[in-house]
N, C-alpha and C. Protein backbone atom coordinates (compact mmCIF):
# COMPACT_ATOMS: atom_id res chain seq x y z
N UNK A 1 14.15 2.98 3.15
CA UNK A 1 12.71 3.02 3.31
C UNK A 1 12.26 1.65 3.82
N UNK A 2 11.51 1.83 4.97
CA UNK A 2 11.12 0.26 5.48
C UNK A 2 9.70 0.98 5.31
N UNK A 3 9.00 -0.66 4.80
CA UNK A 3 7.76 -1.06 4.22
C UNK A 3 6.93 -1.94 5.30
N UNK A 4 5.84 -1.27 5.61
CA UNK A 4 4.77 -2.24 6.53
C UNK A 4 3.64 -2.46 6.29
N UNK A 5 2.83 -3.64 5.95
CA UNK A 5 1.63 -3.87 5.00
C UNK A 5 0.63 -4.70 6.45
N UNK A 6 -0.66 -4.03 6.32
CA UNK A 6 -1.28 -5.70 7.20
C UNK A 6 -3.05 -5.02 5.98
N UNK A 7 -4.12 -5.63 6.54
CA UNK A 7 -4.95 -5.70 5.55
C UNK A 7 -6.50 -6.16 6.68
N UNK A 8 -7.38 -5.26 6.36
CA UNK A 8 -8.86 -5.55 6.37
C UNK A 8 -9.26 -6.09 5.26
N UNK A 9 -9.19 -7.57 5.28
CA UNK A 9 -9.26 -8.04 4.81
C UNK A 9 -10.96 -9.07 4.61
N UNK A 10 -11.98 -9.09 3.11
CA UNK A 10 -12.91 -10.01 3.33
C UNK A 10 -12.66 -11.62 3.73
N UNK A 11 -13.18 -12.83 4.40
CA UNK A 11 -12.67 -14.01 4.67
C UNK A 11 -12.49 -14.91 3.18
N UNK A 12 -12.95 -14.20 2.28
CA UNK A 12 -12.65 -15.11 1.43
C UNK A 12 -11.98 -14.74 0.12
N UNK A 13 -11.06 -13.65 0.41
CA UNK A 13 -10.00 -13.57 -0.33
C UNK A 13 -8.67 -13.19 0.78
N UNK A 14 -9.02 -13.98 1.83
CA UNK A 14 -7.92 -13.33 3.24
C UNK A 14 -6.74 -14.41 2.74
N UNK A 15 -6.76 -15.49 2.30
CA UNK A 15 -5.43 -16.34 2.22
C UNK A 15 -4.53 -15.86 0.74
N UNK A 16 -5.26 -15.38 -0.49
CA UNK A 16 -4.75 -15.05 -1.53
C UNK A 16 -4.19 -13.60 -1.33
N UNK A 17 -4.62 -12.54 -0.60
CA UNK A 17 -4.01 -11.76 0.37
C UNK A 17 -2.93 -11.87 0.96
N UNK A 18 -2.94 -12.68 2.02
CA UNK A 18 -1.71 -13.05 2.72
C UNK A 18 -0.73 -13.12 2.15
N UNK A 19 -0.92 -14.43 0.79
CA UNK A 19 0.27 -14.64 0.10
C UNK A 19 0.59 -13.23 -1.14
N UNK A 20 0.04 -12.49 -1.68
CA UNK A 20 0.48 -11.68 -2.45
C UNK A 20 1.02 -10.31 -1.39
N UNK A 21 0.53 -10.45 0.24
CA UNK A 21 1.31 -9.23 0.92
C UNK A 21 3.14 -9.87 0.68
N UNK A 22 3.13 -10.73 1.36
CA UNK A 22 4.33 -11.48 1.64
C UNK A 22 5.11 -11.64 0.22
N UNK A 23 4.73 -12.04 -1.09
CA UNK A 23 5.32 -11.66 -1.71
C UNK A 23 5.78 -10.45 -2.07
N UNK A 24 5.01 -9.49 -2.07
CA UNK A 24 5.12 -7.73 -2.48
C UNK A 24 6.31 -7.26 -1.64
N UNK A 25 5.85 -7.62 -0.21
CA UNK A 25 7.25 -7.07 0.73
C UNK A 25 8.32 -6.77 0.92
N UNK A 26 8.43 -8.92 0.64
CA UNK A 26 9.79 -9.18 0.16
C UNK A 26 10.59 -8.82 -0.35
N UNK A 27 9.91 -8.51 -1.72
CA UNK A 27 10.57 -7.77 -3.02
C UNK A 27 10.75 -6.10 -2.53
N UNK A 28 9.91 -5.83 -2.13
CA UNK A 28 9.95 -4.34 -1.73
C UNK A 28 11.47 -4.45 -0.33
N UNK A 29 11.28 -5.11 0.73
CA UNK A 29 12.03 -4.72 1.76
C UNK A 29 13.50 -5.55 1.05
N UNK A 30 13.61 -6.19 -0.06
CA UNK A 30 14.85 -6.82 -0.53
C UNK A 30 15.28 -5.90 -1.55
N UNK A 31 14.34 -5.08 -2.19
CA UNK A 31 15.44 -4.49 -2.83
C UNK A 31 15.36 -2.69 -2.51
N UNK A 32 14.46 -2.02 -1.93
CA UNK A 32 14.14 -1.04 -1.45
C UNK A 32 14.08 -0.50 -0.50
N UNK A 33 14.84 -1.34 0.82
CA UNK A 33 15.44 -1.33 2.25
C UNK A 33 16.08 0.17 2.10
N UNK A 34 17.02 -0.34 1.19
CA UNK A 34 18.16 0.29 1.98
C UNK A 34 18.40 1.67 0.86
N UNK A 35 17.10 1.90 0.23
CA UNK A 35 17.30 3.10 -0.54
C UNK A 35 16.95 4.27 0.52
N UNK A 36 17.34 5.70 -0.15
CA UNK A 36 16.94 6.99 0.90
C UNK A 36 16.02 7.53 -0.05
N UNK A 37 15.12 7.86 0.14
CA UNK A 37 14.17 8.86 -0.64
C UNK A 37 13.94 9.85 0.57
N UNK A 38 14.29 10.56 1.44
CA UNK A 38 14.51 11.82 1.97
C UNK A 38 14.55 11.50 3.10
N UNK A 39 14.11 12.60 4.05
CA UNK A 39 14.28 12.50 5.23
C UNK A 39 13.12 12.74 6.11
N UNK A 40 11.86 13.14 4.91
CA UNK A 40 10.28 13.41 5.58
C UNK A 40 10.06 12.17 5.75
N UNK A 41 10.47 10.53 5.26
CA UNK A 41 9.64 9.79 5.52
C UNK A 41 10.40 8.08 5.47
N UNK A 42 10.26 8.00 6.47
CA UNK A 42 11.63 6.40 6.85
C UNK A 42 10.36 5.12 6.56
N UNK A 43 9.33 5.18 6.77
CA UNK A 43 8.76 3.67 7.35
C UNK A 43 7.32 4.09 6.24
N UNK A 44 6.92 3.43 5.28
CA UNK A 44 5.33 3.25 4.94
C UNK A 44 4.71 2.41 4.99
N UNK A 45 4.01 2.76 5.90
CA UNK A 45 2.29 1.73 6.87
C UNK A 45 1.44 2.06 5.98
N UNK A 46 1.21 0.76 5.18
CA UNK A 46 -0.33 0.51 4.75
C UNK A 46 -1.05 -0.38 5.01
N UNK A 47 -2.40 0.36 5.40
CA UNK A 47 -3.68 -0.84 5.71
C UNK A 47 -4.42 -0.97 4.30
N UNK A 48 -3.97 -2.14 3.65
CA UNK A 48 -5.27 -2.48 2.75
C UNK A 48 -6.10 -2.92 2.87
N UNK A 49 -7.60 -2.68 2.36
CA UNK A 49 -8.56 -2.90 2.77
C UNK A 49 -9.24 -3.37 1.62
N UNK A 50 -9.75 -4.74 1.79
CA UNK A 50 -10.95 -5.38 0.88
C UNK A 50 -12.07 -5.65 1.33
N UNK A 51 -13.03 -5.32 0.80
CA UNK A 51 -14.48 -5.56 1.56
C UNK A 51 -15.47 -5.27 0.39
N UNK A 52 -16.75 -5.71 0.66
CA UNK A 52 -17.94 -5.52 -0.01
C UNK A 52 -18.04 -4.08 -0.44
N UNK A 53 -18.95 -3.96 -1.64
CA UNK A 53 -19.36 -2.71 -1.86
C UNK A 53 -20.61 -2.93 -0.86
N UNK A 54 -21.22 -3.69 -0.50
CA UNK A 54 -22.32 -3.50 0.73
C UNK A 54 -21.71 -2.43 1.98
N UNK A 55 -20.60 -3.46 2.58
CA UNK A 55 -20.01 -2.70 3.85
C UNK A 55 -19.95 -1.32 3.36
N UNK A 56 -19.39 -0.93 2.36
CA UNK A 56 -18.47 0.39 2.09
C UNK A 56 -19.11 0.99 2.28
N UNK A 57 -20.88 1.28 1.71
CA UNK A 57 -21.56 1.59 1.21
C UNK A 57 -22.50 2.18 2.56
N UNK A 58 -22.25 0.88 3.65
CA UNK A 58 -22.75 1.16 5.20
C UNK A 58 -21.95 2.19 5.76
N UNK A 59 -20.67 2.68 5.12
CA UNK A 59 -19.64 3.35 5.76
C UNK A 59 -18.48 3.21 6.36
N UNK A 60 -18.23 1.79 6.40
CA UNK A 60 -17.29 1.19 7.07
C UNK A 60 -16.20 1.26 5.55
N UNK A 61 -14.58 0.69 5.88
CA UNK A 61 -13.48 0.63 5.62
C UNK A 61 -13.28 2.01 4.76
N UNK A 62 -13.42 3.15 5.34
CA UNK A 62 -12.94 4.52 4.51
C UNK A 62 -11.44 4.47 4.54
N UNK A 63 -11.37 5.18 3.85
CA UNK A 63 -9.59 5.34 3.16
C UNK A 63 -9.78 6.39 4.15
N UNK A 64 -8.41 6.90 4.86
CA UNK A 64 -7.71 7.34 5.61
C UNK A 64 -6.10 7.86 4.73
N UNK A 65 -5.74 8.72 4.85
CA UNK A 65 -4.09 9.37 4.74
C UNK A 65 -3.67 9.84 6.57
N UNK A 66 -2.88 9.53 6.57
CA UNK A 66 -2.53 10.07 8.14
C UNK A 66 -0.50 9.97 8.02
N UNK A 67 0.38 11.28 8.21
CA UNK A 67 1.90 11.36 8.28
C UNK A 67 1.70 11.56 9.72
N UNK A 68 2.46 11.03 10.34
CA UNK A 68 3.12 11.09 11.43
C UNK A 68 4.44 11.51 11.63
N UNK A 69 4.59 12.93 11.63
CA UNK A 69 5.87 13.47 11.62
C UNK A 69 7.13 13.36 12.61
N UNK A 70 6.34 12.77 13.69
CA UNK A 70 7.14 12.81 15.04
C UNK A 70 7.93 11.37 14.69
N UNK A 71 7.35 10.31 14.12
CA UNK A 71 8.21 9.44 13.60
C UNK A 71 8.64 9.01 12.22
N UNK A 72 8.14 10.43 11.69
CA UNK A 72 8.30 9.81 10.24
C UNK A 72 7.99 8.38 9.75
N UNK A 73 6.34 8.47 10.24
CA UNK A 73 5.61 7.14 9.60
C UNK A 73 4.57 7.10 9.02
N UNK A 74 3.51 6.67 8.25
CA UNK A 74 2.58 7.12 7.59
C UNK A 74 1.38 6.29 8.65
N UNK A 75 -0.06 6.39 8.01
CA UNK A 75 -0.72 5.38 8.62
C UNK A 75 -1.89 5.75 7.21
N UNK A 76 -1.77 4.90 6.31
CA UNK A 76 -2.51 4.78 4.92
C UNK A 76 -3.43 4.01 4.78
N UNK A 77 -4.95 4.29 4.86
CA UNK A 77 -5.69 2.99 4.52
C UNK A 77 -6.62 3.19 3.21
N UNK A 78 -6.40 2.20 2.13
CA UNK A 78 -6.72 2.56 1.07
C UNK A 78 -7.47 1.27 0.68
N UNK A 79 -8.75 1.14 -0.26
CA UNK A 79 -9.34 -0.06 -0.64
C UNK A 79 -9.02 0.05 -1.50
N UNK A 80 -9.21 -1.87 -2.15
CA UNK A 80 -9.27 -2.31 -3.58
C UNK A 80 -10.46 -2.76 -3.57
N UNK A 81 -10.51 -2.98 -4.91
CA UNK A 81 -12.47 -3.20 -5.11
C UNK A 81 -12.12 -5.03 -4.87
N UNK A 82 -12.91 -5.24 -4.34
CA UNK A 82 -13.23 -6.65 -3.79
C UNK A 82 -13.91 -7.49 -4.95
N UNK A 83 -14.69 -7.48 -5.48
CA UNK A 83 -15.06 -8.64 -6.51
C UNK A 83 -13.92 -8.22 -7.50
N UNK A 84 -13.71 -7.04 -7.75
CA UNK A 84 -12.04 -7.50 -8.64
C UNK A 84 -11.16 -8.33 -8.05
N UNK A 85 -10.50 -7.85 -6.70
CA UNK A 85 -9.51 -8.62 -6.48
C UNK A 85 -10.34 -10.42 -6.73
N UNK A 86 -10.85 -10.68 -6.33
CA UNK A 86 -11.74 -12.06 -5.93
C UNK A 86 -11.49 -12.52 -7.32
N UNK A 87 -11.96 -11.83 -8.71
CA UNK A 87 -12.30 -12.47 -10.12
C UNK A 87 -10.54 -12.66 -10.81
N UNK A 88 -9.81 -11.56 -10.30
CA UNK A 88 -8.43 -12.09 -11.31
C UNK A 88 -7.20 -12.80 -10.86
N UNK A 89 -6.37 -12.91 -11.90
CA UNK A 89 -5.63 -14.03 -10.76
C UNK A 89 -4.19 -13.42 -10.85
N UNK A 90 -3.44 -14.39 -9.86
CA UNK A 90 -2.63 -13.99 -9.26
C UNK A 90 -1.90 -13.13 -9.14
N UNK A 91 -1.62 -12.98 -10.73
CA UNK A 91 -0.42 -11.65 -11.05
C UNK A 91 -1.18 -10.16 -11.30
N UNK A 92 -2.81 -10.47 -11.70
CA UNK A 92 -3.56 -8.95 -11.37
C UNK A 92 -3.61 -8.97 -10.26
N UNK A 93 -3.89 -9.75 -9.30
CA UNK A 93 -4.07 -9.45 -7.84
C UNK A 93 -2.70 -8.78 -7.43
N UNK A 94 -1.57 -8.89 -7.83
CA UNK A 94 -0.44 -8.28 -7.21
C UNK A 94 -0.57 -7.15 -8.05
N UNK A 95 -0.78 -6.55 -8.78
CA UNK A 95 -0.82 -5.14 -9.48
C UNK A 95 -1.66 -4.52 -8.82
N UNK A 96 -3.17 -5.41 -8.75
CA UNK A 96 -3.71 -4.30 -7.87
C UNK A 96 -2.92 -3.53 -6.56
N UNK A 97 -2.78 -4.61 -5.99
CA UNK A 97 -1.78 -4.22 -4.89
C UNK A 97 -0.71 -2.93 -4.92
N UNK A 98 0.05 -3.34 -5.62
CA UNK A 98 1.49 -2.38 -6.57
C UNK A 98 0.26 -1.20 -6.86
N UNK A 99 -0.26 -1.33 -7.52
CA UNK A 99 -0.96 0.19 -8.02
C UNK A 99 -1.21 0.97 -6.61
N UNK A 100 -2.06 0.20 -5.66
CA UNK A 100 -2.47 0.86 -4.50
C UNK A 100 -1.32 1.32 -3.70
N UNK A 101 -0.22 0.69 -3.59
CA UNK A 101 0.55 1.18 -2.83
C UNK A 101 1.32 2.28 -3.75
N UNK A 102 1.55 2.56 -4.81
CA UNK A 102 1.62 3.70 -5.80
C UNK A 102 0.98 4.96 -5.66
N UNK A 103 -0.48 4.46 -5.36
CA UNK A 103 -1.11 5.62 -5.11
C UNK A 103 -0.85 6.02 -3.77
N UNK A 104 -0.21 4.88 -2.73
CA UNK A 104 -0.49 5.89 -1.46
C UNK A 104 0.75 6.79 -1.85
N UNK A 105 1.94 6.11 -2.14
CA UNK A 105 2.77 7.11 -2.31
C UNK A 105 2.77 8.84 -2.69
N UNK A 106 2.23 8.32 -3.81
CA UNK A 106 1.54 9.57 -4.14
C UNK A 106 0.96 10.53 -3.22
N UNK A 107 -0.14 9.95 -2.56
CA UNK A 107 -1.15 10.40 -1.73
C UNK A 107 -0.32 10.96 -0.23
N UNK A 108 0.33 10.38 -0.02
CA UNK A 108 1.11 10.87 1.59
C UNK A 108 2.47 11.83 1.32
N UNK A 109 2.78 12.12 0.10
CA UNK A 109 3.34 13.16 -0.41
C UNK A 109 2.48 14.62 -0.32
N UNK A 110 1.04 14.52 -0.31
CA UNK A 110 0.29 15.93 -0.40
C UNK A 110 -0.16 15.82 0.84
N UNK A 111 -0.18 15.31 1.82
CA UNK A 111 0.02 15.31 3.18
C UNK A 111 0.93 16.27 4.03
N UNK A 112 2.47 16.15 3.61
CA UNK A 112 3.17 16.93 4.15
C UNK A 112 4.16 18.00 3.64
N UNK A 113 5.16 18.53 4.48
CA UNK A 113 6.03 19.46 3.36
C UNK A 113 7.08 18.66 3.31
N UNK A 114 7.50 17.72 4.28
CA UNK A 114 9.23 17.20 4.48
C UNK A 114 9.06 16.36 3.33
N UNK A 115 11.11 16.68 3.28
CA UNK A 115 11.61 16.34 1.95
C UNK A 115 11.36 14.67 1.77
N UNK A 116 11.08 14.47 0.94
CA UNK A 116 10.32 12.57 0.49
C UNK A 116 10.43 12.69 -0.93
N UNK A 117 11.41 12.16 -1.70
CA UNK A 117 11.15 11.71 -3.05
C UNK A 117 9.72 10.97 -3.54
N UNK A 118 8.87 11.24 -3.54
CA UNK A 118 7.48 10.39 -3.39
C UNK A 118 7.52 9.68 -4.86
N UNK A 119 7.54 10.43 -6.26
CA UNK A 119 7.97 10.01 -7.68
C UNK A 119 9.20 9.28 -7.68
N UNK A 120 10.32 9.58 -7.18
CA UNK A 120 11.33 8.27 -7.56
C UNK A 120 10.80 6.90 -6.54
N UNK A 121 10.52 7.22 -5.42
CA UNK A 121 9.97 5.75 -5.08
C UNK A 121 8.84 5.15 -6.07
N UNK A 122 8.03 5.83 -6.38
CA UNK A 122 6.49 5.37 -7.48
C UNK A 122 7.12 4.49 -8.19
N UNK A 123 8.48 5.78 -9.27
CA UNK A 123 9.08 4.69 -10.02
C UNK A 123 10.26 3.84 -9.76
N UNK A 124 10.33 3.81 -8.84
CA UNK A 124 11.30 2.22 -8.09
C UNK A 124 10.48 1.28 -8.01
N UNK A 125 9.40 0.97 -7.56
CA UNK A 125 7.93 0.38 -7.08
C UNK A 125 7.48 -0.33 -8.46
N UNK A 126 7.17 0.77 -9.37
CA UNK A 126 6.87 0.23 -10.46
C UNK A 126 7.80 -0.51 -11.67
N UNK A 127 8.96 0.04 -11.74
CA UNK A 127 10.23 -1.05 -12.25
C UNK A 127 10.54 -2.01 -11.22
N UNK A 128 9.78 -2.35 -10.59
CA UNK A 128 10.23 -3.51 -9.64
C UNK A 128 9.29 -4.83 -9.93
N UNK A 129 8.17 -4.10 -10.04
CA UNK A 129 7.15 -5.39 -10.90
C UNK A 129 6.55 -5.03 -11.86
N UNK A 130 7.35 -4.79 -12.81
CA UNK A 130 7.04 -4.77 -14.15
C UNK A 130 8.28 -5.54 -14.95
């Protein structure tokens, strides 16, 4: 399973971002590379998205699910609440994270029919930072 993260990100939680994508990855593409969880789904693309409850509220950064079957790739965009991420520190900021990408799992499993362990990745994901 290869892992791809980028982020709509607000400017002033964009650097504490950066560094908790790059850590998450790591750990994810170092120890979860080279696992198989089926054959519906090789690559998960997530866009995380932090922003105001103002913006949201205008309509902008909606969550999106999108499988792409022709390459077996996802295209996931899911928010975290923004004055949370902003108020806790470092190691909630990476759970939030971990949770969200939990849920996409979840979430791009009722998307399609092809075979995808979607629960043993959740719990690979989650014994990984815990």
């Amino acid at each position: 399973m290869e892992f791809y993260f980028t982020g709509e990100i607000m400017e002033d939680v964009e650097k504490a971002y950066s560094e908790i994508e790059n850590i998450v990855l790591k750990k994810l593409n170092t120890s979860l590379n080279s696992q198989d969880y089926g054959p519906g789904l090789k690559i998960l693309g997530i866009i995380f998205m932090i922003a105001s409850d103002e913006l949201v509220e205008e309509g902008l950064f909606n969550e999106k699910i999108t499988y792409l079957k022709k390459d077996k790739d996802s295209d996931i965009r899911l928010r975290i609440d923004h004055a949370t991420f902003r108020e806790v520190d470092l190691d909630s900021q990476i759970r939030l994270l971990v949770d969200n990408l939990i849920r996409a799992v979840r979430e791009i499993k009722k998307k399609f029919k092809e075979d995808f362990d979607s629960e043993r990745l959740a719990k690979d994901i989650d014994r990984l930072f815990n």
